[in-house]
Structures are given as structure tokens and as C-alpha cells.
Protein backbone atom coordinates (compact mmCIF):
# COMPACT_ATOMS: atom_id res chain seq x y z
CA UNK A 1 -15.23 -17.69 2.11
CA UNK A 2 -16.55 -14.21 1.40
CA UNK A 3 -16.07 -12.82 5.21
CA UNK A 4 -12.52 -14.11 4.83
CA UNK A 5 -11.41 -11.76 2.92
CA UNK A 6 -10.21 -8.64 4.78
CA UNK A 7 -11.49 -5.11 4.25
CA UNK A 8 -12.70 -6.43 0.97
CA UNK A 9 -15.06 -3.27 -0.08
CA UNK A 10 -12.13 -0.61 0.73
CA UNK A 11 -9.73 -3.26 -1.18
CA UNK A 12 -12.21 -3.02 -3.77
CA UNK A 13 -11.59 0.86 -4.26
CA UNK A 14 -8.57 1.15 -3.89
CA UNK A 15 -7.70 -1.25 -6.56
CA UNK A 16 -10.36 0.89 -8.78
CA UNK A 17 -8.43 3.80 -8.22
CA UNK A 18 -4.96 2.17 -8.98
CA UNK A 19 -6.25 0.63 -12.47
CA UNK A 20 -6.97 4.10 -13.15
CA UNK A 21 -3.95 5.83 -12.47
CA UNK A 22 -2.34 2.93 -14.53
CA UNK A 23 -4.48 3.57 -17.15
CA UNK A 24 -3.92 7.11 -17.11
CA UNK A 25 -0.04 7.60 -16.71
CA UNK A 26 0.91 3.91 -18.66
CA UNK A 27 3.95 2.14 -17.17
CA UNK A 28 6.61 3.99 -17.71
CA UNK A 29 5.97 7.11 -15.02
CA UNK A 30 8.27 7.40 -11.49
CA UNK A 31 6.96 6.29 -8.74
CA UNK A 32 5.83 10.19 -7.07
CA UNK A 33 3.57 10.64 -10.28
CA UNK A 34 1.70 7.60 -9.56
CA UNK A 35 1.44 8.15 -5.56
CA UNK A 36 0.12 11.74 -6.58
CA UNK A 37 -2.18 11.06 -8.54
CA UNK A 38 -3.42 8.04 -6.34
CA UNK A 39 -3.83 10.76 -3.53
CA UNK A 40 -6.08 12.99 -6.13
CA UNK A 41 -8.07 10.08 -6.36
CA UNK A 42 -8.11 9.24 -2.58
CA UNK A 43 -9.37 12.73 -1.47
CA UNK A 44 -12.23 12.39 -4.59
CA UNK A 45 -13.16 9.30 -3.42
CA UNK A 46 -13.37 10.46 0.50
CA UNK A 47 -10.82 7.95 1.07
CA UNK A 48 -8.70 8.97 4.59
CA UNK A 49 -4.85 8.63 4.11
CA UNK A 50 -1.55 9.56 5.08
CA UNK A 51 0.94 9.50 2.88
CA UNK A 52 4.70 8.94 3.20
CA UNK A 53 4.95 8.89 7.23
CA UNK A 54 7.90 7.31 9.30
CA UNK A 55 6.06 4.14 10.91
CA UNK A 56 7.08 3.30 14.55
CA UNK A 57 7.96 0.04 15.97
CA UNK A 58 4.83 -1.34 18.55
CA UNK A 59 6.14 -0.68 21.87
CA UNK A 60 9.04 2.04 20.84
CA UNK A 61 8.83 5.86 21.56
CA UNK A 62 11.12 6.48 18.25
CA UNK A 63 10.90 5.28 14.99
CA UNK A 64 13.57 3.51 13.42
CA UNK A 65 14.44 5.23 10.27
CA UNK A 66 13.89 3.66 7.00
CA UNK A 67 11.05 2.86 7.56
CA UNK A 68 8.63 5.30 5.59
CA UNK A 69 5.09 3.93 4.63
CA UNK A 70 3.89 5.43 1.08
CA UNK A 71 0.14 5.08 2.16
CA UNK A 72 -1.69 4.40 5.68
CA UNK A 73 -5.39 4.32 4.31
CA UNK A 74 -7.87 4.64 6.41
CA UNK A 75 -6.03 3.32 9.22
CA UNK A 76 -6.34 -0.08 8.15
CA UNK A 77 -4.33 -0.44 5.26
CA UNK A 78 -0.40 -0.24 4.23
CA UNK A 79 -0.40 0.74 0.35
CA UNK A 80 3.23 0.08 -1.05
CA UNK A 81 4.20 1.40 -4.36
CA UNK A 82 6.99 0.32 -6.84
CA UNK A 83 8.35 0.80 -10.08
CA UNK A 84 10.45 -2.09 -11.06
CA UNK A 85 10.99 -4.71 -13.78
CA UNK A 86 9.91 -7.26 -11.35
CA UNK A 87 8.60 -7.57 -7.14
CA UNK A 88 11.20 -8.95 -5.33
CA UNK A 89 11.27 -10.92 -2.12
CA UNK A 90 12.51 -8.32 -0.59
CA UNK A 91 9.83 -5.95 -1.77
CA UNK A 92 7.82 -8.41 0.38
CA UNK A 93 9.69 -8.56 3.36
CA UNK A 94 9.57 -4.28 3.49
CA UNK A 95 6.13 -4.60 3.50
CA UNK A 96 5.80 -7.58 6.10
CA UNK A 97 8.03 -5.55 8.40
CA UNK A 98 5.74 -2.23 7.76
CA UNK A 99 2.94 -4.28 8.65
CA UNK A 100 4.83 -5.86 11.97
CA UNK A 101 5.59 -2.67 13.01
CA UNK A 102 2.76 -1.11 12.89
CA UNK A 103 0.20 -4.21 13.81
CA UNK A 104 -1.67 -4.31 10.87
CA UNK A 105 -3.47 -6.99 9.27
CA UNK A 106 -3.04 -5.93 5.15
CA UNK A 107 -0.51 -4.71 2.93
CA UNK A 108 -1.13 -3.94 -0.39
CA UNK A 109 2.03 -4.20 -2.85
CA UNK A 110 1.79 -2.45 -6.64
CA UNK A 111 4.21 -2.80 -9.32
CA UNK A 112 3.49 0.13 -11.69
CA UNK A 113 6.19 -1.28 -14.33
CA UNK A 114 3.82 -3.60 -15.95
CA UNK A 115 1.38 -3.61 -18.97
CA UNK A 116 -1.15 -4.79 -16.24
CA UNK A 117 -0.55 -4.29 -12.65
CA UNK A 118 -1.55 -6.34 -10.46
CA UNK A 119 -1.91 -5.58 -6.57
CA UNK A 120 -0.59 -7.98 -4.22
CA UNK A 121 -2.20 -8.64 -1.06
CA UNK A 122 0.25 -9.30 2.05
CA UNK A 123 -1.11 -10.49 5.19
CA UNK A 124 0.04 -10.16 8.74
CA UNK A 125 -0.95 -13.09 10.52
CA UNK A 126 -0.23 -11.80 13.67
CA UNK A 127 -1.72 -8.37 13.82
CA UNK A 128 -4.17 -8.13 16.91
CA UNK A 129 -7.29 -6.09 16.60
């Protein structure tokens, strides 16, 4: 079961580092304060990122605007983050697409707005690597 789960030590920091910017900025911040201080944490930890990028379609020259990833990390991950009363399906679906787009296996969906967050995993079934 354990080799099923994908990029499970990485996962494992990353969700580290987002308890801790939780911890430190509560649930009531916007959105840029949490993705900045996630980065601080990224470039501490040695963690390679990009942050809010336009993603291209596979197989298209020019990106399709809208479509603007918060977090690429390490080229394996999509990191998504929100601050909302609740995750929507459509929250979802944004990532899904993200991940279609740019074939990638895992997503990574955070809802800052809570008194404890809890990451969401979203998996692209059909990613090839």
C-alpha cells in the first residue's frame, strides 16, 4: 500500500510546511500572505518551486489564459491555495484541469479558512511519466 502513495516523502514536507504557516498566520490571512510565507519556507527547506506561472496546454505553443498555477514544486507537484468558507467542486475541477494540462500526476488543494486545514490530494489518472 505504502509505494502507492505518490511522492509521499515530498508530500510529507510540504504538508509540514503548510501546518506551519497555518499555525503561524491563523485563518483569517489572504491568500498572498500564506503563498509567501509558504515560499520562505520552500527556499529554507531547499524545496525547488515556481510560483504563480501561466501553465500551457500539452501539445499547444500558447497558454490559454486563466490558467495560473500558485505552486509547481519540484516539478512534480501542483500546490493550489484557497481561502474560502468551504472547497468547492469547482475548486476541484481548476485543479484537475491544471493537472491535465500540464501532465501531472498530483495536485495538492489547501483551504486556509479553517481552524484545521486539511490538504487535499487530487490525482490525475492519466498523467504519463
Amino acid at each position: 500500500m505504502e509505494d502507492r502513495i505518490i511522492y509521499k516523502d515530498l508530500c510529507y514536507k510540504l504538508n509540514g510546511i503548510f501546518f506551519k504557516v497555518h499555525n503561524e498566520l491563523g485563518r483569517f490571512a489572504r491568500e498572498k500572505q500564506y503563498a509567501d510565507l509558504a515560499e520562505d519556507y520552500f527556499k529554507k527547506s531547499g524545496i525547488k518551486y515556481k510560483r504563480e506561472f501561466e501553465i500551457e496546454f500539452v501539445g499547444q505553443e500558447k497558454s490559454i489564459g486563466g490558467n495560473r498555477v500558485d505552486f509547481l514544486v519540484e516539478n512534480k507537484i501542483i500546490v493550489e491555495f484557497k481561502v474560502k468558507s468551504f472547497i468547492s467542486r469547482d475548486n476541484y475541477i481548476q485543479v484537475q484541469r491544471y493537472l491535465q494540462a500540464s501532465n501531472l500526476k498530483l495536485g495538492l488543494l489547501i483551504n486556509f479558512n479553517q481552524r484545521y486545514i486539511k490538504p487535499r490530494r487530487i490525482i490525475n489518472s492519466n498523467a504519463k511519466e
